[in-house]
Protein backbone atom coordinates (compact mmCIF):
# COMPACT_ATOMS: atom_id res chain seq x y z
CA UNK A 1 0.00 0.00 0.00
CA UNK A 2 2.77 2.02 0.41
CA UNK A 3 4.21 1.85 -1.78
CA UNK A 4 1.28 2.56 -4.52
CA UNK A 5 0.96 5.78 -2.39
CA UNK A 6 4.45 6.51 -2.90
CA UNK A 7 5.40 7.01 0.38
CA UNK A 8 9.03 6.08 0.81
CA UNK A 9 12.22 6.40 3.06
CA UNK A 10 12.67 9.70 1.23
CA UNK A 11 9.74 11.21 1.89
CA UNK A 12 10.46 10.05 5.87
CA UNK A 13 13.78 12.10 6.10
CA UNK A 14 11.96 14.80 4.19
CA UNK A 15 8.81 15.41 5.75
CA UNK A 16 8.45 13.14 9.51
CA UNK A 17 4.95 14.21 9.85
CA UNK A 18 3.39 13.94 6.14
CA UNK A 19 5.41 10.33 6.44
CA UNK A 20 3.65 9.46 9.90
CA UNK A 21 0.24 10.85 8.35
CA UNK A 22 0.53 8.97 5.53
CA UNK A 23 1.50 5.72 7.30
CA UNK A 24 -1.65 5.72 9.88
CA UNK A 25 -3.95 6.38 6.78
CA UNK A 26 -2.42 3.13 5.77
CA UNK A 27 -2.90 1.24 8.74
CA UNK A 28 -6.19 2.26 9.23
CA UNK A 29 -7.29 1.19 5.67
CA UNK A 30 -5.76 -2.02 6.48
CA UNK A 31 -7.45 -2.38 9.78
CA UNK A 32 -11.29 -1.14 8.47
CA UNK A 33 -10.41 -4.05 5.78
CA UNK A 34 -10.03 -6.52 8.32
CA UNK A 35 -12.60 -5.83 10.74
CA UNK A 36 -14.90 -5.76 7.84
CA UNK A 37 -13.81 -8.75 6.01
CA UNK A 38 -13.44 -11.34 9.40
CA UNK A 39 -14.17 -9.79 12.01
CA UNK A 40 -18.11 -8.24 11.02
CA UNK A 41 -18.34 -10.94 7.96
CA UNK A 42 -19.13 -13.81 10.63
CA UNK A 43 -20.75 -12.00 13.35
CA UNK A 44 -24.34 -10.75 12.31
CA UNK A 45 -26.77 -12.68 9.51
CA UNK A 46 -29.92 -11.01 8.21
């Protein structure tokens, strides 16, 4: 995922904060994509 954003070791000695930003956006697409694919998928049927 990262690396399709472009964020790279570069842009961490450049810019901490855009690099840290960019990285929990990451992390928190990952983690919505879990809890929605295993964690929500087997808990509630219509």
């Amino acid at each position: 995922m990262a690396v399709k954003q472009g964020i790279t070791e570069e842009l961490k000695a450049k810019d901490q904060m855009a690099w840290v930003g960019a990285m929990n956006n990451i992390r928190h697409a990952a983690e919505e994509f879990v809890f929605e694919d295993i964690v929500y998928a087997g808990g509630i049927s219509k």
